[in-house]
C-alpha atoms as a PDB file:
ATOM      1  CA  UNK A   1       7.319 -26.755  -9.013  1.00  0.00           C
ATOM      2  CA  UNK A   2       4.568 -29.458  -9.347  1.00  0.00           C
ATOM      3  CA  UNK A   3       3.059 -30.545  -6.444  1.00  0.00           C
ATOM      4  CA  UNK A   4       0.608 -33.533  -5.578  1.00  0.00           C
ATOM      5  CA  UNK A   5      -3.271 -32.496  -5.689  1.00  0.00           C
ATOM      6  CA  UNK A   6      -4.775 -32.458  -2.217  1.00  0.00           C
ATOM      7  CA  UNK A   7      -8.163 -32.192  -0.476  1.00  0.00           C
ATOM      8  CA  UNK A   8      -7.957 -29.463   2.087  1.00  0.00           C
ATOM      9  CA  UNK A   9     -11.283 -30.375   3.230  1.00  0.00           C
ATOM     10  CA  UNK A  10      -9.969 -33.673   4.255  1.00  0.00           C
ATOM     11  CA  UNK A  11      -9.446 -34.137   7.962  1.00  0.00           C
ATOM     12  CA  UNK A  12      -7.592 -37.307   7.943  1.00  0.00           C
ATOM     13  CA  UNK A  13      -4.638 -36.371   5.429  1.00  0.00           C
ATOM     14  CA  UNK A  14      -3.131 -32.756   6.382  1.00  0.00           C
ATOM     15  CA  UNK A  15      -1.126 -31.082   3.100  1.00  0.00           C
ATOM     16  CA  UNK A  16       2.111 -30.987   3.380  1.00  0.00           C
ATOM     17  CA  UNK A  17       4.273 -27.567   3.811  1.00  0.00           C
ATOM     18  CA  UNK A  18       4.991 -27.998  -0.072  1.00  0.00           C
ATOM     19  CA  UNK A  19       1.769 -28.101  -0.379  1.00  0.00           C
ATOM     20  CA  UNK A  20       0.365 -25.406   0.963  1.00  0.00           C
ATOM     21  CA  UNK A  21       3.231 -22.902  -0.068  1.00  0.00           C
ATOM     22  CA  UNK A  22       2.555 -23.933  -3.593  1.00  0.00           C
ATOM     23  CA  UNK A  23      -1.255 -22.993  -2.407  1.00  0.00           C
ATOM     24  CA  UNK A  24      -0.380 -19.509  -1.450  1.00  0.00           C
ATOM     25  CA  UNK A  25       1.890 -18.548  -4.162  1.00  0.00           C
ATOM     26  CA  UNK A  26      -1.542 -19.355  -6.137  1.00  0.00           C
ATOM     27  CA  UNK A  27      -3.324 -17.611  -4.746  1.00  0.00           C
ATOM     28  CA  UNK A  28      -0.965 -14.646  -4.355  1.00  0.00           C
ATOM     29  CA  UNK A  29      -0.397 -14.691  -8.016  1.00  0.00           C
ATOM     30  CA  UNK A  30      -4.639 -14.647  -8.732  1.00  0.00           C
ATOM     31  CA  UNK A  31      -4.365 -11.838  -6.295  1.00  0.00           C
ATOM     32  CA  UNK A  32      -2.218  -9.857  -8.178  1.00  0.00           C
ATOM     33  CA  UNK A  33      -3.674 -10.530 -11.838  1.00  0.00           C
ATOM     34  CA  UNK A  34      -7.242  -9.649 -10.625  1.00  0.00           C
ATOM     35  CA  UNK A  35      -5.679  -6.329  -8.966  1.00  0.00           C
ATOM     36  CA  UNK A  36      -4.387  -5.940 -12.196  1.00  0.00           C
ATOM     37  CA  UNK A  37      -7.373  -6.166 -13.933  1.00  0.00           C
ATOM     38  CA  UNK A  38      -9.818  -4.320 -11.821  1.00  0.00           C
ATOM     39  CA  UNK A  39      -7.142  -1.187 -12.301  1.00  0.00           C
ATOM     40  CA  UNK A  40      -7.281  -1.213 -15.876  1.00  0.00           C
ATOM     41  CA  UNK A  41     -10.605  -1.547 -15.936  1.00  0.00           C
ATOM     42  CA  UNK A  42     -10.829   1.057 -13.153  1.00  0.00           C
ATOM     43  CA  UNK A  43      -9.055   3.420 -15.471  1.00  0.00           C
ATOM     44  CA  UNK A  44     -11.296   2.675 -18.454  1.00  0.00           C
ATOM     45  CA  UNK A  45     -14.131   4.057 -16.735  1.00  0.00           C
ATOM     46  CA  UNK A  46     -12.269   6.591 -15.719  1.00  0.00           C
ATOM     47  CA  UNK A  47     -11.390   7.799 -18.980  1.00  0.00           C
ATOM     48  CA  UNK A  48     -14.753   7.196 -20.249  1.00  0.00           C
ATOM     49  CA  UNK A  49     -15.924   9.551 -17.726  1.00  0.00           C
ATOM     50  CA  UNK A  50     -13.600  12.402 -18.564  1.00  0.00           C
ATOM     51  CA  UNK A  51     -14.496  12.225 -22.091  1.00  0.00           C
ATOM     52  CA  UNK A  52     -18.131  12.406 -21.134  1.00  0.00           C
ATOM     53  CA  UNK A  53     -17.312  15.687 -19.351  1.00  0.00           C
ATOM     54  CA  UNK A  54     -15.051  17.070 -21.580  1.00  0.00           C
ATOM     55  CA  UNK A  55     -17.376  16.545 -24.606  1.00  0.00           C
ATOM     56  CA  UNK A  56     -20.334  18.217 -22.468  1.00  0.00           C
ATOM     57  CA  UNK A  57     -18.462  21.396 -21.078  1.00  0.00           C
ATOM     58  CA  UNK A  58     -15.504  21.463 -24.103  1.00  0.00           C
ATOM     59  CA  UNK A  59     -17.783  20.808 -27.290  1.00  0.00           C
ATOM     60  CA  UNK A  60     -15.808  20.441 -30.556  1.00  0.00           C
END
């Protein structure tokens, strides 16, 4: 649903419920993809740190 840009810094025109739903499903959904992201990437350095510790104590 497309909803009509508004200011919320503006103190004369107030958003509308539409508007600020649509608002907070935004931001819930940049929520979610950067929680998504910072646990892959959370797991990458995980990884990378088990293979530093297996290749020190479990040499090939």
């Amino acid at each position: 649903m497309q909803t009509e840009a508004f200011d919320l810094n503006d103190i004369h025109n107030e958003p509308t419920d539409e508007q600020l739903q649509a608002l907070m499903e935004d931001v819930a959904e940049e929520a979610r993809r950067k929680r998504e992201l910072a646990a892959i990437r959370q797991l990458e350095i995980l990884r990378s740190e088990i293979e530093a510790v297996q290749r020190k104590w479990f040499p090939q």
